[in-house]
Structures are given as C-alpha cells and as structure tokens.
PDB file of N, CA and C in Angstrom:
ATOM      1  N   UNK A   1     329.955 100.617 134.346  1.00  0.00           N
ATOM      2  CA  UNK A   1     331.157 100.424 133.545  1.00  0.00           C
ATOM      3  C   UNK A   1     331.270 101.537 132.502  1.00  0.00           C
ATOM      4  N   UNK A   2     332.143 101.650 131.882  1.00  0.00           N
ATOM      5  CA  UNK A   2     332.727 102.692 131.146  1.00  0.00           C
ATOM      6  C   UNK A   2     332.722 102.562 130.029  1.00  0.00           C
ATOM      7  N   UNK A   3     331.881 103.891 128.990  1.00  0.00           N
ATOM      8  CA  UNK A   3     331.831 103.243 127.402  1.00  0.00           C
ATOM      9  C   UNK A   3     332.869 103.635 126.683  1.00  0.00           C
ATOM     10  N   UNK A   4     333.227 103.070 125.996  1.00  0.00           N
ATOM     11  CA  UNK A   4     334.411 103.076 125.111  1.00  0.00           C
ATOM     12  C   UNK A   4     333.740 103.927 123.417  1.00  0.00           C
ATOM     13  N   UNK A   5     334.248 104.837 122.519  1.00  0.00           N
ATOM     14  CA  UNK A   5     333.954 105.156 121.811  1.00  0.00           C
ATOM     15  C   UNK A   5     335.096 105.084 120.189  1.00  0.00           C
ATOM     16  N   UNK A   6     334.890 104.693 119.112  1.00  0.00           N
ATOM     17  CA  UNK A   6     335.976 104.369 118.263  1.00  0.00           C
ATOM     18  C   UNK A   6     336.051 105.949 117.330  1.00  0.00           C
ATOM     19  N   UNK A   7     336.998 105.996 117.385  1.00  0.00           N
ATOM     20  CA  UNK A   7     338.159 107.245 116.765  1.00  0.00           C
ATOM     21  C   UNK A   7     337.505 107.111 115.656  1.00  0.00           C
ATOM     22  N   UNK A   8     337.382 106.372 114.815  1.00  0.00           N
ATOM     23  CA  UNK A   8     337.431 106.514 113.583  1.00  0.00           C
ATOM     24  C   UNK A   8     335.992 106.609 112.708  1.00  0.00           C
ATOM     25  N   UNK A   9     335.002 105.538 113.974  1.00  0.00           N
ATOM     26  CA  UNK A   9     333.539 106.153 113.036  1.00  0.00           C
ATOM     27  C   UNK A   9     332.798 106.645 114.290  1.00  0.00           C
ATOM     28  N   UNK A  10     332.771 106.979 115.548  1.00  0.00           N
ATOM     29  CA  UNK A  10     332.221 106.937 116.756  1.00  0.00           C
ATOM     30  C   UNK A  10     330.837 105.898 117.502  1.00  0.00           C
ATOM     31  N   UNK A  11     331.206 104.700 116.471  1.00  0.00           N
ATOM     32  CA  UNK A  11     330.795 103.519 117.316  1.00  0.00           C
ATOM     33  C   UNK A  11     330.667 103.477 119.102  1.00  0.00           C
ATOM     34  N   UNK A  12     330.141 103.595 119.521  1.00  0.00           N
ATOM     35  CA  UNK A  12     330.186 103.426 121.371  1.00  0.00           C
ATOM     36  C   UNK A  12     329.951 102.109 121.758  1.00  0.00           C
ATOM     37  N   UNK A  13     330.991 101.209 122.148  1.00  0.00           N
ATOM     38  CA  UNK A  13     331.072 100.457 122.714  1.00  0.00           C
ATOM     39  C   UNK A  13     330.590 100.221 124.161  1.00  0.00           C
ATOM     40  N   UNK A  14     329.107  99.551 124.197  1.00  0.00           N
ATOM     41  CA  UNK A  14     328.454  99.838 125.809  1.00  0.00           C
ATOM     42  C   UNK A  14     328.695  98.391 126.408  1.00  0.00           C
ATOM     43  N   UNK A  15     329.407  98.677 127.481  1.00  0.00           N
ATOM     44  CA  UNK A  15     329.427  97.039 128.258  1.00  0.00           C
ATOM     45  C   UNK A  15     328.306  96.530 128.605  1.00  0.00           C
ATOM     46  N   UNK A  16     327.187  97.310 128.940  1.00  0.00           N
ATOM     47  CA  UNK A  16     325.767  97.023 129.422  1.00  0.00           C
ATOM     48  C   UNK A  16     325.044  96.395 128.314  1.00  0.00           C
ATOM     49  N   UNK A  17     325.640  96.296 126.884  1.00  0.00           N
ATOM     50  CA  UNK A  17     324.527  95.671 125.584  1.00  0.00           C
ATOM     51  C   UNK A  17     325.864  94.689 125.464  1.00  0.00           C
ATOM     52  N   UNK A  18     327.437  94.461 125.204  1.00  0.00           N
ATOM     53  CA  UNK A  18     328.127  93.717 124.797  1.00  0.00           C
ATOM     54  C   UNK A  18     328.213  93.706 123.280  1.00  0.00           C
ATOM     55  N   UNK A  19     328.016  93.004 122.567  1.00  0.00           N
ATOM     56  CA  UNK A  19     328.656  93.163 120.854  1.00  0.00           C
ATOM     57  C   UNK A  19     328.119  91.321 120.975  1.00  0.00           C
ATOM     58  N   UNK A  20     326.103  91.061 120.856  1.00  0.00           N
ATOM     59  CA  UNK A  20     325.701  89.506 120.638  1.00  0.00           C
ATOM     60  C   UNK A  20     326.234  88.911 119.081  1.00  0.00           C
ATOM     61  N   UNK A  21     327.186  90.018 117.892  1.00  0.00           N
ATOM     62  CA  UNK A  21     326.867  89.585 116.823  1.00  0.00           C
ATOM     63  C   UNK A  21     328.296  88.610 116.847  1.00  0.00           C
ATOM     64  N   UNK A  22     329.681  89.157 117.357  1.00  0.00           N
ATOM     65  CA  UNK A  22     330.547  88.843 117.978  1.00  0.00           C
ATOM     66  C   UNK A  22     330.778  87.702 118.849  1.00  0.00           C
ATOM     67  N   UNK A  23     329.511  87.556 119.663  1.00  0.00           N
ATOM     68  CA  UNK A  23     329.703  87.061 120.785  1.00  0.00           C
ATOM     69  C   UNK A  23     329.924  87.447 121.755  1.00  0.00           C
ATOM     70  N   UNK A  24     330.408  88.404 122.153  1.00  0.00           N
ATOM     71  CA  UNK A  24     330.259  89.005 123.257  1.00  0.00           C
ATOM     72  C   UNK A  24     329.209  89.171 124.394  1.00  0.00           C
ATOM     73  N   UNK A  25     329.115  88.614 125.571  1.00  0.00           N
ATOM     74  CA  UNK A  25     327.866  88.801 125.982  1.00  0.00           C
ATOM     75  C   UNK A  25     327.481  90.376 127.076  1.00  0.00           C
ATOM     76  N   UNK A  26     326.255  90.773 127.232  1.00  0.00           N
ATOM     77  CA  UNK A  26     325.778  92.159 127.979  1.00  0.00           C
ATOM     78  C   UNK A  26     327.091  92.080 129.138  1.00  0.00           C
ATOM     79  N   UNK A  27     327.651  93.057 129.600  1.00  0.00           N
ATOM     80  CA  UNK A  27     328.386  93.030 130.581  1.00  0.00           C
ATOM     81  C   UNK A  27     329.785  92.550 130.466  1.00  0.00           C
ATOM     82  N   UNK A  28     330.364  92.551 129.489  1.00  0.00           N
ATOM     83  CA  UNK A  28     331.652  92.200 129.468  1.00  0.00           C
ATOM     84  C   UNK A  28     332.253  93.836 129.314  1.00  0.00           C
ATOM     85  N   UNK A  29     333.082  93.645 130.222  1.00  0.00           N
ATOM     86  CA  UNK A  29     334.268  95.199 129.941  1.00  0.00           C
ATOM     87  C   UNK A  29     334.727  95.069 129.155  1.00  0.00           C
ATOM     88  N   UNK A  30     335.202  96.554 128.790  1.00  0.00           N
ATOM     89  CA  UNK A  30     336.149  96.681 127.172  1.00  0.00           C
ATOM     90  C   UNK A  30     337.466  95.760 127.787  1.00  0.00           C
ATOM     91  N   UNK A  31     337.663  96.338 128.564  1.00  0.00           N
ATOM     92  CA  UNK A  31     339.401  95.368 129.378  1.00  0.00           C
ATOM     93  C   UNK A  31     339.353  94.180 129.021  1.00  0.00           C
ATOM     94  N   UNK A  32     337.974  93.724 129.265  1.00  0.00           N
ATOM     95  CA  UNK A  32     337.923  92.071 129.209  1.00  0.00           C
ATOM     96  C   UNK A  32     337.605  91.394 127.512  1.00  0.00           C
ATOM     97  N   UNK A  33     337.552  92.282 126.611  1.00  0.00           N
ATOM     98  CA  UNK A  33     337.368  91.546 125.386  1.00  0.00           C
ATOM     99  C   UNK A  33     338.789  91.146 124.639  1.00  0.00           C
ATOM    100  N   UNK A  34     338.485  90.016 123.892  1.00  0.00           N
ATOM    101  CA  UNK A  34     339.527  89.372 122.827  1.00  0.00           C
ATOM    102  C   UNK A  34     340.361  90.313 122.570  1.00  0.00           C
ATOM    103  N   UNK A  35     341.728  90.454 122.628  1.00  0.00           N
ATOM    104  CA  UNK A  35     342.497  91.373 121.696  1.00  0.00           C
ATOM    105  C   UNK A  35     342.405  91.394 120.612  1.00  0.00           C
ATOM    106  N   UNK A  36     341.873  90.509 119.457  1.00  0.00           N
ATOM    107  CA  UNK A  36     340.989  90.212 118.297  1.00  0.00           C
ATOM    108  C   UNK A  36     340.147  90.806 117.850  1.00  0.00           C
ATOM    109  N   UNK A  37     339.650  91.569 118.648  1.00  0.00           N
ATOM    110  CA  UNK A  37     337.813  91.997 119.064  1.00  0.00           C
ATOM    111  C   UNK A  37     337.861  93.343 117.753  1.00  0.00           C
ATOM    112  N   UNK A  38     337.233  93.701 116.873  1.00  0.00           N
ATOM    113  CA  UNK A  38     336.949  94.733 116.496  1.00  0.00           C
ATOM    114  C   UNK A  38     335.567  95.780 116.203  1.00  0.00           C
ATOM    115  N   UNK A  39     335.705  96.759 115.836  1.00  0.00           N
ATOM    116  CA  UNK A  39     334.862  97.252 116.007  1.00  0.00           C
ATOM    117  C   UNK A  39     333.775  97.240 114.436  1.00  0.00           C
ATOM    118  N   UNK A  40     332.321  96.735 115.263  1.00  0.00           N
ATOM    119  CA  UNK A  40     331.554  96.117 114.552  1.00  0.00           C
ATOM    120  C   UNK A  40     331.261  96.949 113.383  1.00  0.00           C
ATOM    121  N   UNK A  41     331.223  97.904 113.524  1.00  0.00           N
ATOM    122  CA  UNK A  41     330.824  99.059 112.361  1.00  0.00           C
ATOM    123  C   UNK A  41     332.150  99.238 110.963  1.00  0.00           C
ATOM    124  N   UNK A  42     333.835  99.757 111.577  1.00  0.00           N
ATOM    125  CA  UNK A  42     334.511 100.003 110.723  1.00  0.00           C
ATOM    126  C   UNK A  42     335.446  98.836 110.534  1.00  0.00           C
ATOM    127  N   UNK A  43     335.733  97.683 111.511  1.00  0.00           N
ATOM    128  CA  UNK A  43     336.803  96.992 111.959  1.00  0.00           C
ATOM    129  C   UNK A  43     337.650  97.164 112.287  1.00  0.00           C
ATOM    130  N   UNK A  44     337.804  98.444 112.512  1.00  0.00           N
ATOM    131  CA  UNK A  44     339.639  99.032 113.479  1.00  0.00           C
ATOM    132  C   UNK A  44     339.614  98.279 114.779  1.00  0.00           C
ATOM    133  N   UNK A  45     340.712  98.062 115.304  1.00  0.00           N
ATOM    134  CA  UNK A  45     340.905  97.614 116.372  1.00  0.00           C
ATOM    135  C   UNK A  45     340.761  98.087 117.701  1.00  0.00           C
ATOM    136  N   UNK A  46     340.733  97.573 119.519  1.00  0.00           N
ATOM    137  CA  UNK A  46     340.423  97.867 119.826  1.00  0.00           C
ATOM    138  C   UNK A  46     341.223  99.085 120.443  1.00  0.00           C
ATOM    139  N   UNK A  47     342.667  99.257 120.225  1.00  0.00           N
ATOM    140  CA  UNK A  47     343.528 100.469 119.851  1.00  0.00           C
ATOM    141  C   UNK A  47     343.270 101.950 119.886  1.00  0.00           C
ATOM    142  N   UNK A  48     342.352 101.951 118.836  1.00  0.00           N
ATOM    143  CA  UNK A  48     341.407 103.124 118.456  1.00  0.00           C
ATOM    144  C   UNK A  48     340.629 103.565 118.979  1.00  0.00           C
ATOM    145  N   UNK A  49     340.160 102.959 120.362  1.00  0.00           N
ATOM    146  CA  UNK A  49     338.686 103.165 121.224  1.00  0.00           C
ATOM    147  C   UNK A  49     339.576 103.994 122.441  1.00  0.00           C
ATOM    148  N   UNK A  50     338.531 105.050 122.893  1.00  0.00           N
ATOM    149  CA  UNK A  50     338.848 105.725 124.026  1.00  0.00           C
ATOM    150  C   UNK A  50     337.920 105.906 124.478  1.00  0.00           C
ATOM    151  N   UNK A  51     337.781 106.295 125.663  1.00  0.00           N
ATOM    152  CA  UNK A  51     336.353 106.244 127.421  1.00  0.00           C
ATOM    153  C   UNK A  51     336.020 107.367 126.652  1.00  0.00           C
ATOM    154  N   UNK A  52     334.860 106.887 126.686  1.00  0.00           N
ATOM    155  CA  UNK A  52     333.597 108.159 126.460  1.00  0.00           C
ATOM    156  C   UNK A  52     332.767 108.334 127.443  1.00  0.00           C
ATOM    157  N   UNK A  53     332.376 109.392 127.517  1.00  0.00           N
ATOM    158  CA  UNK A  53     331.316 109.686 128.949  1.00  0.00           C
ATOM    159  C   UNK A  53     330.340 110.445 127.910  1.00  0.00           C
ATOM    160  N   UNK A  54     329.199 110.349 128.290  1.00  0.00           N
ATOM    161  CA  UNK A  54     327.612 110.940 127.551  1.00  0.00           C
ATOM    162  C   UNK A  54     327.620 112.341 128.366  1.00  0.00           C
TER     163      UNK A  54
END
C-alpha cells in the first residue's frame, strides 16, 4: 500500500503501522480512513497528505 506524507510537517502516514493512538488499526488505507482522521503530529487534515514513495 501506498504512504501518504503531510504537506505541512512531513508526517508519513504508513498503512502497514495504521495511527493505534487514533484507532486506526495496521493496514487500513489512507482511502479507507475517517474523513475526520487527522494528522497525529500537526492536525491538518487528510487534504494535505500526498503519496510518498521512499
């Protein structure tokens, strides 16, 4: 799956770890999270995130 990275602090969103503080569990796609969902580090939304490749 495909990591997602946030614009604004470069948080990387990995589907393979999920976001446990959230709730989110290992393996959920970015596609598939809450439209709610933000990012754990700055709280921007998920808007702000674009595919990152390493």
């Amino acid at each position: 799956m495909m990591k997602y990275i946030c614009t604004a602090c470069s948080y990387v969103y990995d589907p393979a770890e999920g976001d446990p503080d959230a709730g989110i569990e290992p393996g959920t796609a970015f596609e598939d999270l809450p439209d709610d969902w933000a990012c754990p580090m700055c709280g921007v939304g998920k808007d702000m995130f674009e595919e990152y490749e390493e």
